[in-house]
C-alpha atoms as a PDB file:
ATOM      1  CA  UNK A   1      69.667-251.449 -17.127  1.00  0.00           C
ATOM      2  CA  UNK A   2      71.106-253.582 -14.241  1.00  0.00           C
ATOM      3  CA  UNK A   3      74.909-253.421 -14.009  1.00  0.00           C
ATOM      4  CA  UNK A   4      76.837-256.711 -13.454  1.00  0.00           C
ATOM      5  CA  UNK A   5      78.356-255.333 -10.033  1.00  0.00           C
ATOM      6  CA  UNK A   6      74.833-254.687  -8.993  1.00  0.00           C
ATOM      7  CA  UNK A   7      73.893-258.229 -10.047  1.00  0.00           C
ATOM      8  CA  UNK A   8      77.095-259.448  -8.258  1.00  0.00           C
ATOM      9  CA  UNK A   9      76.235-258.228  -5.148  1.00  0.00           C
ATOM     10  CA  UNK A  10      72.507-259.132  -5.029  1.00  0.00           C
ATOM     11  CA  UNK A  11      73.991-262.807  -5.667  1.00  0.00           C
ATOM     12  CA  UNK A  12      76.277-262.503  -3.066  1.00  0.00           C
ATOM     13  CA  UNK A  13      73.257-261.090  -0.399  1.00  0.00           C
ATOM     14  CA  UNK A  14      71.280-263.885  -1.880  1.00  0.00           C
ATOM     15  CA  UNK A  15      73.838-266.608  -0.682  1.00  0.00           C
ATOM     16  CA  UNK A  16      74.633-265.322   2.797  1.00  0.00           C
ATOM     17  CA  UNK A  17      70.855-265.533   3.254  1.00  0.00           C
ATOM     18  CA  UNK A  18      70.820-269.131   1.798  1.00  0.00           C
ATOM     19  CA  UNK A  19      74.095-269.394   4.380  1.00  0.00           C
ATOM     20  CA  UNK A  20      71.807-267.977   7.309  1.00  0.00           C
ATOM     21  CA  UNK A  21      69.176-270.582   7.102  1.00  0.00           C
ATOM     22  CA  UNK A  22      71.095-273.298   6.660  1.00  0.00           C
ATOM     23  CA  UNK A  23      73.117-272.233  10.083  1.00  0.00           C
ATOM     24  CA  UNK A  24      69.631-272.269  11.383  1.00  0.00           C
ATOM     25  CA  UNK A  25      67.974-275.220  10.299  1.00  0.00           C
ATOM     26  CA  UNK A  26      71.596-276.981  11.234  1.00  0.00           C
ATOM     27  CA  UNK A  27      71.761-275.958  14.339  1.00  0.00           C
ATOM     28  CA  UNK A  28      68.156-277.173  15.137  1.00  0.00           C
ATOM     29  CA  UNK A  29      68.882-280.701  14.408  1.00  0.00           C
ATOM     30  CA  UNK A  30      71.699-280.712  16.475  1.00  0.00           C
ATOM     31  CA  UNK A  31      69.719-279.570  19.146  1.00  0.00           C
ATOM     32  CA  UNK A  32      67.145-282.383  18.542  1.00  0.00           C
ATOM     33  CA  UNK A  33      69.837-285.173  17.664  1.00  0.00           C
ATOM     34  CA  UNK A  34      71.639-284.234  21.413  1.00  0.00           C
ATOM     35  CA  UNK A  35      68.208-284.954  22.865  1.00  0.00           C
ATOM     36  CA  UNK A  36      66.812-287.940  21.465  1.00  0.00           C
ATOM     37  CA  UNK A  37      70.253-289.065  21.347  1.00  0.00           C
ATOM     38  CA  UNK A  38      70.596-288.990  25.154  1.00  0.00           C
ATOM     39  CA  UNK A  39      66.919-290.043  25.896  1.00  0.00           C
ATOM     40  CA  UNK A  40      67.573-293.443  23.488  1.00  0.00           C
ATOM     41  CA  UNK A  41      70.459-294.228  24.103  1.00  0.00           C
ATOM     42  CA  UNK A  42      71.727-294.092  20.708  1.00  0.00           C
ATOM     43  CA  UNK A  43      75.820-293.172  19.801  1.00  0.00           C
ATOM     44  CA  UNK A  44      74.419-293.130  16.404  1.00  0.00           C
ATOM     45  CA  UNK A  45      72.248-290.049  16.946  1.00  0.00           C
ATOM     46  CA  UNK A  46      74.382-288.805  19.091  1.00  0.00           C
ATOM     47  CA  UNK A  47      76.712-288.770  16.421  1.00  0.00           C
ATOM     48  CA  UNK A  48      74.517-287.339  13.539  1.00  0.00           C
ATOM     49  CA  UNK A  49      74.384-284.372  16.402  1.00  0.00           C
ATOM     50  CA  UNK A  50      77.561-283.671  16.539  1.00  0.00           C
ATOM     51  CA  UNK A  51      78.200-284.665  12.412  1.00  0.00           C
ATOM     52  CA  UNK A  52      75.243-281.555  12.450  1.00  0.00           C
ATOM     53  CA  UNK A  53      76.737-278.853  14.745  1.00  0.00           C
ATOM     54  CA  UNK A  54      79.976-279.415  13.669  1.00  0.00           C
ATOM     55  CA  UNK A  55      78.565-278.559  10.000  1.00  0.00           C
ATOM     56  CA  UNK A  56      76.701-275.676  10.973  1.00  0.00           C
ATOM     57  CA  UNK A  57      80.370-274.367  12.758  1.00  0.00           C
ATOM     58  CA  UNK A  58      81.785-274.779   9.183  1.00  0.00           C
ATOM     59  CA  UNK A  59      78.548-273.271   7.410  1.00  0.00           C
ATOM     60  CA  UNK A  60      79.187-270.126   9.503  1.00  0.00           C
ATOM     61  CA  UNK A  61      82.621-269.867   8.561  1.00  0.00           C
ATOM     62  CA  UNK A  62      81.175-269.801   4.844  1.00  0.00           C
ATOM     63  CA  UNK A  63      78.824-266.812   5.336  1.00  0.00           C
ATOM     64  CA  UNK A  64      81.731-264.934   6.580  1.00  0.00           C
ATOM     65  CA  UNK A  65      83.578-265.339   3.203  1.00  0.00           C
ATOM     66  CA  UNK A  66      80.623-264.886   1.085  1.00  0.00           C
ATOM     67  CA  UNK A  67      80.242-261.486   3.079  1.00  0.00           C
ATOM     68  CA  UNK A  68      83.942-260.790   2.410  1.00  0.00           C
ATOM     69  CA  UNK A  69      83.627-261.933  -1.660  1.00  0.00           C
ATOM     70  CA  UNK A  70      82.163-259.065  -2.953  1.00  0.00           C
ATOM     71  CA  UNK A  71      84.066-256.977  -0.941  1.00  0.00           C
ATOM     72  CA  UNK A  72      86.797-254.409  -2.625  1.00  0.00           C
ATOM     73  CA  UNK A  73      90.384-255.567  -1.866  1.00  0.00           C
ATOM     74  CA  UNK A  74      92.500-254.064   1.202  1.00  0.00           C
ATOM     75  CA  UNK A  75      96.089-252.812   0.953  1.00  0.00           C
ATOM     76  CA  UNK A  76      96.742-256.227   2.667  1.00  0.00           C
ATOM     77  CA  UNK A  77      94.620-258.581   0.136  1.00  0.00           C
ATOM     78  CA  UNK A  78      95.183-256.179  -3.052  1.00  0.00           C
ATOM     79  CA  UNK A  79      93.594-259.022  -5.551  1.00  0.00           C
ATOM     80  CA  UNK A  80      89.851-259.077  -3.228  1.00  0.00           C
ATOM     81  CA  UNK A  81      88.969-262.102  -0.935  1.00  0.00           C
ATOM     82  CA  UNK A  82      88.536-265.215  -3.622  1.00  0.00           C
ATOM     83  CA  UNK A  83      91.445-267.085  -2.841  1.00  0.00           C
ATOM     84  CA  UNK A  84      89.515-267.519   0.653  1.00  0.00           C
ATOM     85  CA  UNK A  85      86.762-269.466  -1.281  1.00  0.00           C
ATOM     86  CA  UNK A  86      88.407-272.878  -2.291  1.00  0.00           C
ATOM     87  CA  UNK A  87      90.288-272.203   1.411  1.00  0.00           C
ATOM     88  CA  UNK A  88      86.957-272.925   3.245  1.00  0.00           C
ATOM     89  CA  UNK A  89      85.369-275.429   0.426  1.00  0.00           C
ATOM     90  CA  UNK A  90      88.743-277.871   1.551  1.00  0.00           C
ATOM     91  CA  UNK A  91      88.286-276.790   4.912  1.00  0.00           C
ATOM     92  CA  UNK A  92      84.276-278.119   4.493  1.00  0.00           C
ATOM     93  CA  UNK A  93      84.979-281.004   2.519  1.00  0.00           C
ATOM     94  CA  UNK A  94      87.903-282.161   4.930  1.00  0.00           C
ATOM     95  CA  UNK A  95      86.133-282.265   7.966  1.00  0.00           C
ATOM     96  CA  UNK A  96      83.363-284.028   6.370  1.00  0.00           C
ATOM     97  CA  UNK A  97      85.598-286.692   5.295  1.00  0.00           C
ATOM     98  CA  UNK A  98      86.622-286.957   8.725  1.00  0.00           C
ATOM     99  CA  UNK A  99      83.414-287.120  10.321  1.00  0.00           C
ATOM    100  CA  UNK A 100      82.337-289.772   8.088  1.00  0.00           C
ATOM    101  CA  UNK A 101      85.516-291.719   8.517  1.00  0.00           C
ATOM    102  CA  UNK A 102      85.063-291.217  12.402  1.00  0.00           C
ATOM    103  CA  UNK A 103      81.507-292.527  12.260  1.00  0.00           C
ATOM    104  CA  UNK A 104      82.997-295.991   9.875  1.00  0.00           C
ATOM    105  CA  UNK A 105      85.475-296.297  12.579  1.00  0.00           C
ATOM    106  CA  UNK A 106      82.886-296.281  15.733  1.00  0.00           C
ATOM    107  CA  UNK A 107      80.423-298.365  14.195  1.00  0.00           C
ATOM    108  CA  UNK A 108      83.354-300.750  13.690  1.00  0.00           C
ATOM    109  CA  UNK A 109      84.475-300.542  16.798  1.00  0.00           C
ATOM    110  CA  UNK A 110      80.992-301.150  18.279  1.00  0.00           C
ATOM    111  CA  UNK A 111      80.032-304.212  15.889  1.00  0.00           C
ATOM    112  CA  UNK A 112      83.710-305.392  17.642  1.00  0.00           C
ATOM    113  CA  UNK A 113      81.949-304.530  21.031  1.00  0.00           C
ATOM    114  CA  UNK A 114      79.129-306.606  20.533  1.00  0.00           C
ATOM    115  CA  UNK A 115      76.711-303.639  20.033  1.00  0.00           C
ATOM    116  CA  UNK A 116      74.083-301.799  21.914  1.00  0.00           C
ATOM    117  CA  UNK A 117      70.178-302.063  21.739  1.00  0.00           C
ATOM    118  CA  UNK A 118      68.733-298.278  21.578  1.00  0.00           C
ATOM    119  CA  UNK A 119      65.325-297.551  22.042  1.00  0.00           C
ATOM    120  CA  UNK A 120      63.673-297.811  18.673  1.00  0.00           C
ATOM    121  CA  UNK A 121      60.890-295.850  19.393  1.00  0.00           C
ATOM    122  CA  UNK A 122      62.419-292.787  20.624  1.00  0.00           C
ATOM    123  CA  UNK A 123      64.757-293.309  17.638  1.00  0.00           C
ATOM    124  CA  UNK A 124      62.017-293.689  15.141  1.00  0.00           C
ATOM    125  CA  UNK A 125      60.836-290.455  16.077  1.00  0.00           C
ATOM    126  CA  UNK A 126      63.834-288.289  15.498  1.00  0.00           C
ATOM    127  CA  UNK A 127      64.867-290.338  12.369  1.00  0.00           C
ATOM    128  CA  UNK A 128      61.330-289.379  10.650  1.00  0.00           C
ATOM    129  CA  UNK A 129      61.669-285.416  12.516  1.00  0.00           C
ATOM    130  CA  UNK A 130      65.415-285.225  10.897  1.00  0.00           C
ATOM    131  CA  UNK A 131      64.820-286.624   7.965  1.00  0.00           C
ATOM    132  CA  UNK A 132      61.866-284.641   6.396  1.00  0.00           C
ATOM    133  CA  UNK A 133      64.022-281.292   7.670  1.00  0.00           C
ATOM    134  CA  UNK A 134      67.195-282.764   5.595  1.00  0.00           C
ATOM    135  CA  UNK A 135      64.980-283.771   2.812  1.00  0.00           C
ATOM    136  CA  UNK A 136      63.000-280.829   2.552  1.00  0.00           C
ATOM    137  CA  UNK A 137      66.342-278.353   2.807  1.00  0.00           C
ATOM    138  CA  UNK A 138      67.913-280.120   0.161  1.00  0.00           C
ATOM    139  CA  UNK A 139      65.340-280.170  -2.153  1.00  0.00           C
ATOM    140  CA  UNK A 140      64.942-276.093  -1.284  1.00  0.00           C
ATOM    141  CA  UNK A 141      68.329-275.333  -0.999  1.00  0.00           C
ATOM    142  CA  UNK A 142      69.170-276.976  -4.494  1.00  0.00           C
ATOM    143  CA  UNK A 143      66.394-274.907  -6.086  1.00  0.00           C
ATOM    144  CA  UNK A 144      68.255-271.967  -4.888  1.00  0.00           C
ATOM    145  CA  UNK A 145      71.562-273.229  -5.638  1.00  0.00           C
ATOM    146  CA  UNK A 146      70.285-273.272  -9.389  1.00  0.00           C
ATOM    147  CA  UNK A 147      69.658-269.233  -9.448  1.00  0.00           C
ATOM    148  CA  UNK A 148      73.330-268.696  -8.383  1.00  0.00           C
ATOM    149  CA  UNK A 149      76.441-269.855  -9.024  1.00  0.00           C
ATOM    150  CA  UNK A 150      77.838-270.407  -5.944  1.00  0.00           C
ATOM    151  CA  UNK A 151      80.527-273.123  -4.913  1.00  0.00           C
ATOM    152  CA  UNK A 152      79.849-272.200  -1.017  1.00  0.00           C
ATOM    153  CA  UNK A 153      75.773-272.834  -1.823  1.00  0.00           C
ATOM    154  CA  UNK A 154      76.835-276.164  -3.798  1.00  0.00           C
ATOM    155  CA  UNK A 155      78.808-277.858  -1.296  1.00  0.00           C
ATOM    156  CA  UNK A 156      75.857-276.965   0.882  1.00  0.00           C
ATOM    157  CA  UNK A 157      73.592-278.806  -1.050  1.00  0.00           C
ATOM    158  CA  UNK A 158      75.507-281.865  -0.781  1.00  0.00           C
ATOM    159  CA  UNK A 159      75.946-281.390   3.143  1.00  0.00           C
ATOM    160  CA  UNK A 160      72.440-281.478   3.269  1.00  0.00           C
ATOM    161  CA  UNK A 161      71.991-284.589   1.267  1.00  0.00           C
ATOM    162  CA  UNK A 162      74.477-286.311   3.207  1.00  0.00           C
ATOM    163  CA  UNK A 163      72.585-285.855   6.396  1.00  0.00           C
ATOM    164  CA  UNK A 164      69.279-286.558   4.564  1.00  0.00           C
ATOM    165  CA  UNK A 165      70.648-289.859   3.597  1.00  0.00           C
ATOM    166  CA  UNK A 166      72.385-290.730   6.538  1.00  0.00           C
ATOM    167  CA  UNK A 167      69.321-289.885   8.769  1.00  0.00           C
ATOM    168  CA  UNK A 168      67.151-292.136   5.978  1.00  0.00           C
ATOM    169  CA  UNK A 169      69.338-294.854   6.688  1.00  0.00           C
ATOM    170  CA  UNK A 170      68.962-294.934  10.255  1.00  0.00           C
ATOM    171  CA  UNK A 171      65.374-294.649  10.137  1.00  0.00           C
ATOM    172  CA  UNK A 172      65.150-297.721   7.768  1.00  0.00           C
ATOM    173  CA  UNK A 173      67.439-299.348  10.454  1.00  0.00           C
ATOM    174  CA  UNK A 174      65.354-298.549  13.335  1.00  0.00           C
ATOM    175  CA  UNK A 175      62.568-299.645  11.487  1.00  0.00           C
ATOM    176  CA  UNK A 176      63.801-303.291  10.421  1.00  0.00           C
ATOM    177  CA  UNK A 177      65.287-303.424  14.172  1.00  0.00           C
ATOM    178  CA  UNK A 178      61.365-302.738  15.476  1.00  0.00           C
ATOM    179  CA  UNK A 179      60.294-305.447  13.448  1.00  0.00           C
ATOM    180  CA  UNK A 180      62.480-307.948  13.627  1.00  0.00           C
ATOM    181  CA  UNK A 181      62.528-307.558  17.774  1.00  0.00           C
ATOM    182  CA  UNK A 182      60.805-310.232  19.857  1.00  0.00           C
ATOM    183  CA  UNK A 183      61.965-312.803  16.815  1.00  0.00           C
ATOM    184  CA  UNK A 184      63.959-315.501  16.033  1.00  0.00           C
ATOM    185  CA  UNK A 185      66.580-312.736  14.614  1.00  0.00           C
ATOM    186  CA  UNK A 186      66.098-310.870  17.920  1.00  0.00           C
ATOM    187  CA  UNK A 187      69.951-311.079  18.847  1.00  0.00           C
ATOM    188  CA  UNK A 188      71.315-309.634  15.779  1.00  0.00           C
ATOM    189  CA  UNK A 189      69.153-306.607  17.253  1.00  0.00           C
ATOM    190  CA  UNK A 190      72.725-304.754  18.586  1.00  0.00           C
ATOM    191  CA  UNK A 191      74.459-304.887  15.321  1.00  0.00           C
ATOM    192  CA  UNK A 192      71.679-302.961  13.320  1.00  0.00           C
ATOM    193  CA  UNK A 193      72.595-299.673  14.143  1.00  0.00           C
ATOM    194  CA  UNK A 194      76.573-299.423  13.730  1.00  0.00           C
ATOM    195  CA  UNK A 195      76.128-302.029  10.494  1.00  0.00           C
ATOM    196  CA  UNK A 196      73.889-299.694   8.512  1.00  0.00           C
ATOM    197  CA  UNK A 197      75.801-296.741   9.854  1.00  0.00           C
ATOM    198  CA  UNK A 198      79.289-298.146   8.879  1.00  0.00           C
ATOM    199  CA  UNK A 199      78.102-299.074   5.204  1.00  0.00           C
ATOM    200  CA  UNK A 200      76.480-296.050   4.768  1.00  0.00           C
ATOM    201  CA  UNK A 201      79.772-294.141   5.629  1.00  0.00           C
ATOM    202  CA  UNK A 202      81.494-296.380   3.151  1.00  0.00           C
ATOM    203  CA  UNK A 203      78.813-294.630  -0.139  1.00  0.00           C
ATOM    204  CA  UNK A 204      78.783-291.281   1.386  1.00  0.00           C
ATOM    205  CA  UNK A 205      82.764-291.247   1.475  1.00  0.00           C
ATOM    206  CA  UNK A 206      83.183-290.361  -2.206  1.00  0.00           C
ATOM    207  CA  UNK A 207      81.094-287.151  -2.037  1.00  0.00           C
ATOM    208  CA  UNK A 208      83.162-285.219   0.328  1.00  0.00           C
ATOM    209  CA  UNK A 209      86.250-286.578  -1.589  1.00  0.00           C
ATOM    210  CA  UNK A 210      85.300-285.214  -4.576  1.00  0.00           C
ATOM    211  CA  UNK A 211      84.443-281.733  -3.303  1.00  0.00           C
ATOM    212  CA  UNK A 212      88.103-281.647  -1.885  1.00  0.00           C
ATOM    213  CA  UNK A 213      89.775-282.576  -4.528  1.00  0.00           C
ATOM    214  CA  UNK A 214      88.213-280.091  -6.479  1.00  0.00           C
ATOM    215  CA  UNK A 215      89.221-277.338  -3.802  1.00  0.00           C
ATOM    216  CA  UNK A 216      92.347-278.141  -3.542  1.00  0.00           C
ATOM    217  CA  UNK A 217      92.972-278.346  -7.282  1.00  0.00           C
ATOM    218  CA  UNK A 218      92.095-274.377  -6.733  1.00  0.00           C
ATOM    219  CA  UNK A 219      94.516-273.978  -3.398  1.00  0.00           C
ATOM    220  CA  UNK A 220      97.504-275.441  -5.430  1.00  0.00           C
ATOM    221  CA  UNK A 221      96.467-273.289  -8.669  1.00  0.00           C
ATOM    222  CA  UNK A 222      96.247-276.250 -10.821  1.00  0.00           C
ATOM    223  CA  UNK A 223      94.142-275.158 -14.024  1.00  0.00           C
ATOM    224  CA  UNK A 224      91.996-277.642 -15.234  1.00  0.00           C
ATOM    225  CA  UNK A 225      92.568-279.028 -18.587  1.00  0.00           C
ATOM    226  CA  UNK A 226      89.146-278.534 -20.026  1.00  0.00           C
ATOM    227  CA  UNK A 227      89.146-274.553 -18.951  1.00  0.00           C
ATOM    228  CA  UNK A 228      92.750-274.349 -20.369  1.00  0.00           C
ATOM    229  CA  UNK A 229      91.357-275.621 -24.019  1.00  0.00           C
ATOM    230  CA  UNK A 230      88.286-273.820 -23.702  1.00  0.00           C
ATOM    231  CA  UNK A 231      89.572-270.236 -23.169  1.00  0.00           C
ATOM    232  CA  UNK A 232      92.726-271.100 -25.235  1.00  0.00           C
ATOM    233  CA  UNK A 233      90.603-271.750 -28.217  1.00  0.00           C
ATOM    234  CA  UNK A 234      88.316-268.746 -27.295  1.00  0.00           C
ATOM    235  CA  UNK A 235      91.065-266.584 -26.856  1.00  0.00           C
ATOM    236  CA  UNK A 236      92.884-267.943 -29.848  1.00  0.00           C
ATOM    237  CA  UNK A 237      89.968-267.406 -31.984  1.00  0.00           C
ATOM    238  CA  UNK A 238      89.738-263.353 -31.209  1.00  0.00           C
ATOM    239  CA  UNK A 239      93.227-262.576 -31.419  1.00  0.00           C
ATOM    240  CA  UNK A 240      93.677-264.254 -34.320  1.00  0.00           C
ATOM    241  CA  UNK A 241      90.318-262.429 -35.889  1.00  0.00           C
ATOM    242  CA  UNK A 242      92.206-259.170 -34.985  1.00  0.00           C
ATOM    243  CA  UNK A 243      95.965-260.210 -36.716  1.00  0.00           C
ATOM    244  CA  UNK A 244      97.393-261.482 -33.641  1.00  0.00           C
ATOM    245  CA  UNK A 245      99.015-264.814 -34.438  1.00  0.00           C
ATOM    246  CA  UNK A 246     101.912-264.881 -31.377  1.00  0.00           C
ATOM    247  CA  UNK A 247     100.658-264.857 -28.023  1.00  0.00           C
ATOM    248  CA  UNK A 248     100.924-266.755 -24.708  1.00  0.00           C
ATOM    249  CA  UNK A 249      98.009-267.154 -21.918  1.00  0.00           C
ATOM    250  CA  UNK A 250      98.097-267.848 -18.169  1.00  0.00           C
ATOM    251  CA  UNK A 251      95.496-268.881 -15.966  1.00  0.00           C
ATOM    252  CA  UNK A 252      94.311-268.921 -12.699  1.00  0.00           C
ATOM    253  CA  UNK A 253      90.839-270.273 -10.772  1.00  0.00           C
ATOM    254  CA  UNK A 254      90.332-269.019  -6.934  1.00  0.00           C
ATOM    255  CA  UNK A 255      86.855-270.023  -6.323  1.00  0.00           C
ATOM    256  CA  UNK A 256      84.359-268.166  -8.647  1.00  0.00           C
ATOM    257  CA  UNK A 257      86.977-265.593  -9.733  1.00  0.00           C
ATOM    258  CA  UNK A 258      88.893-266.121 -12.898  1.00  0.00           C
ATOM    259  CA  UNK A 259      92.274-265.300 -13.084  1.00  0.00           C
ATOM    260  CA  UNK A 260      93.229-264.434 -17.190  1.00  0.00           C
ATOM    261  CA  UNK A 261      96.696-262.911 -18.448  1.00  0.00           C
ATOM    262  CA  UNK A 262      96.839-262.442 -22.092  1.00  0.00           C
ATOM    263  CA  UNK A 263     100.563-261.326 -23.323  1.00  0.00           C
ATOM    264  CA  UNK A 264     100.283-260.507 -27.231  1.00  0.00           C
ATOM    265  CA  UNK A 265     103.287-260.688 -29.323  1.00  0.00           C
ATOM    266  CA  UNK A 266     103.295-257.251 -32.254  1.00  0.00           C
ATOM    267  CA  UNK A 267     106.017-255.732 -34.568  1.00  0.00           C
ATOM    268  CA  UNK A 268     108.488-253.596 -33.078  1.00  0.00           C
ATOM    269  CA  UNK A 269     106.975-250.425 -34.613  1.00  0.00           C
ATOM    270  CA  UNK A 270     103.422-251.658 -33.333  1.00  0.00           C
ATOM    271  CA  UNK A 271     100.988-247.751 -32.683  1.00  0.00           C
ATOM    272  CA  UNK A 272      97.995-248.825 -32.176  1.00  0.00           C
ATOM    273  CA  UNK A 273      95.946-246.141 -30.498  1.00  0.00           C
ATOM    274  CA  UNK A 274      94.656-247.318 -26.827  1.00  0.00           C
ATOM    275  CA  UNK A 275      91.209-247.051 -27.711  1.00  0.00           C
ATOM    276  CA  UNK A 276      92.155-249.699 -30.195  1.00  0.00           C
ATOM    277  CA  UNK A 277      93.951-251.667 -27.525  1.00  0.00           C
ATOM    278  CA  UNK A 278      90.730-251.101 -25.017  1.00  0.00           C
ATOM    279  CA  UNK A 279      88.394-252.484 -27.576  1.00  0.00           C
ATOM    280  CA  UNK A 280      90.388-255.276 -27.967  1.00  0.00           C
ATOM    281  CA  UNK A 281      90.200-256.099 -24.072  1.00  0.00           C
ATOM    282  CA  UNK A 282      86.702-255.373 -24.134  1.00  0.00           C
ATOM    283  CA  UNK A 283      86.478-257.789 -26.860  1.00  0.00           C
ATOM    284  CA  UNK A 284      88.405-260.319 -25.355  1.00  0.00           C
ATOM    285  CA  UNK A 285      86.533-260.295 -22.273  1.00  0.00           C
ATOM    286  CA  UNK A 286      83.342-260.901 -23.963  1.00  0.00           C
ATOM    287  CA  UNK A 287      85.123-263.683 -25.737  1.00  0.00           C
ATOM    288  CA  UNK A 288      86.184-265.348 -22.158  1.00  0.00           C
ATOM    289  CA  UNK A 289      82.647-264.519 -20.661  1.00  0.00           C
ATOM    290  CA  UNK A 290      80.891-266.519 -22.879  1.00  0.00           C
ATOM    291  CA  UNK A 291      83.482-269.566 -23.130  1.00  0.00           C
ATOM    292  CA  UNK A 292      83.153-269.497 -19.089  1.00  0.00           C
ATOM    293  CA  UNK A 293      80.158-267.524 -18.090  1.00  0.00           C
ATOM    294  CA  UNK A 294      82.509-265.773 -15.970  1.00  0.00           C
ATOM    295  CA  UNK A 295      81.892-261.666 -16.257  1.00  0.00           C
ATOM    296  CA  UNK A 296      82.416-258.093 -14.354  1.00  0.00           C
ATOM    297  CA  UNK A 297      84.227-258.368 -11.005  1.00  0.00           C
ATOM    298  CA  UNK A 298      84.750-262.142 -11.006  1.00  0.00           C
ATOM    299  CA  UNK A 299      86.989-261.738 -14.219  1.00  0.00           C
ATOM    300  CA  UNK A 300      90.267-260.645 -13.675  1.00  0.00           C
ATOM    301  CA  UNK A 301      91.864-260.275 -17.429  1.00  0.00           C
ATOM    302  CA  UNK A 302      95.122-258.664 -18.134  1.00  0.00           C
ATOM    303  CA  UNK A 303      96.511-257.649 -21.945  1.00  0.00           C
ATOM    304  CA  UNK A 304     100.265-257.089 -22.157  1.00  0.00           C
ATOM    305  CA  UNK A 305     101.652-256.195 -25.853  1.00  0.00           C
ATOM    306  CA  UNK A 306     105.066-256.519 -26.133  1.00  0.00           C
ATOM    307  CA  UNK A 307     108.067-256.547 -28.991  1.00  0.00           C
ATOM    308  CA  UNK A 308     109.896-258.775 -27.207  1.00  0.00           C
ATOM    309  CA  UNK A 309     109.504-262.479 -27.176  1.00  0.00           C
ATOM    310  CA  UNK A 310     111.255-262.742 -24.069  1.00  0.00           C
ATOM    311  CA  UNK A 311     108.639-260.426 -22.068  1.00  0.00           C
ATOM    312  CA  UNK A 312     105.782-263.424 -23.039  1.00  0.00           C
END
């Protein structure tokens, strides 16, 4: 039989190899977006370059906390390494948000310029090159995503559809800009690139937002109202099975850890023997695990009986 720290820890080796690859495959397209960027002539691949390594920087950072996750806690960090989780999800999802909010403001700034006329066929090329990568780690990388559950892989995922869609976009540009050259819409030719690349920033915007706010909802410990019913009623529902009628819970999220404090109101002449008490933790954990699908090491669930309401 496979224990849940066992199956804990392969997850966690699973993502830091998802982690890996995505560093790698990152770290190639900035490589060929610093290239074509330069031979073309085009800020906007120039910027998807640095929008890439930037990304993979960030991705790195992740791998290091998914190595440190499953990892027992230190004298220094007594309650483990989760907290760290949401910390580099905001990190992520802010410096997307900038990125994309830097690449709204240059395109402005260039349609304000006048514009500049890349060469299309050089930037055909890496569009199509980038594009199928993006594409085809997304689609792989969400696959994966699906056997863990991982809000490091997740945001990820959505890092790599970014990038698939703004690289689309910009091959869609180049490709109307290719046609439409040597016509009577010929001088609108410098305002393709920024235009599609400011708009685009515009729908991408929201998907980075989210992720942050989500984050730090978890940095600022702010429990979200559909967990607190959930595990209320769960939790509700088992002590009350068991006599308990008087009780108060506390929660806590950090990343995939779930923080759960149970304190249990009983009679002042309450003697219960602690096997009694242990099965009831036992059973209460069961209770949370299958309201939140959150088990073994990632649950962190503490039962405090007292006599005195004051202690709740």
């Amino acid at each position: 039989m496979v224990s849940i720290e066992r199956v804990m820890r392969l997850r966690s080796e699973l993502e830091a190899r998802l982690l890996s690859m995505s560093i790698l495959a990152t770290l190639l397209i900035a490589a060929i977006a610093v290239g074509f960027g330069l031979l073309s002539g085009s800020t906007a691949i120039v910027f998807d370059g640095f929008f890439s390594g930037v990304d993979a920087a960030i991705t790195w950072l992740t791998l290091l906390v998914a190595r440190l996750i499953p990892q027992a806690g230190s004298r220094r960090f007594q309650y483990g390494y989760w907290h760290l989780e949401p910390l580099v999800l905001g990190l992520k999802a802010g410096v997307l948000i900038a990125l994309v909010a830097y690449a709204f403001l240059s395109s402005v700034a260039a349609i304000l310029q006048g514009g500049y006329v890349p060469d299309f066929g050089l930037a055909l090329a890496y569009a199509a090159i980038v594009a199928l990568i993006c594409l085809g780690m997304w689609w792989w990388m969400r696959g994966q995503a699906e056997r863990i559950d991982s809000g490091l892989v997740r945001l990820d995922v959505t890092a790599w559809l970014m990038s698939a869609l703004i690289t689309s976009a910009l091959f869609l540009a180049f490709a109307a800009a290719a046609l439409i050259e040597g016509t009577a819409l010929a001088p609108l030719l410098p305002l393709v690139d920024p235009a599609i690349l400011a708009v685009l920033s515009l729908l991408l915007l929201p998907m980075p937002l989210r992720e942050a706010r989500s984050a730090f909802l978890e940095i600022f410990e702010v429990v979200p109202p559909e967990l607190d019913a959930r595990l209320r009623a769960a939790i509700g529902r088992t002590l009350e099975a068991h006599g308990f009628s008087n009780f108060e819970i506390y929660l806590q999220k950090a990343g995939r850890a779930l923080f759960v404090e149970i304190s249990i109101l009983v009679e002042a002449g309450f003697a219960e023997p602690v096997a009694e008490v242990d099965a009831l933790r036992r059973t209460l954990a069961d209770a949370i695990g299958k309201a939140t699908d959150v088990r073994g090491p990632d649950l962190w669930l503490t039962v405090t009986l007292t006599a005195d309401p004051e202690q709740m």
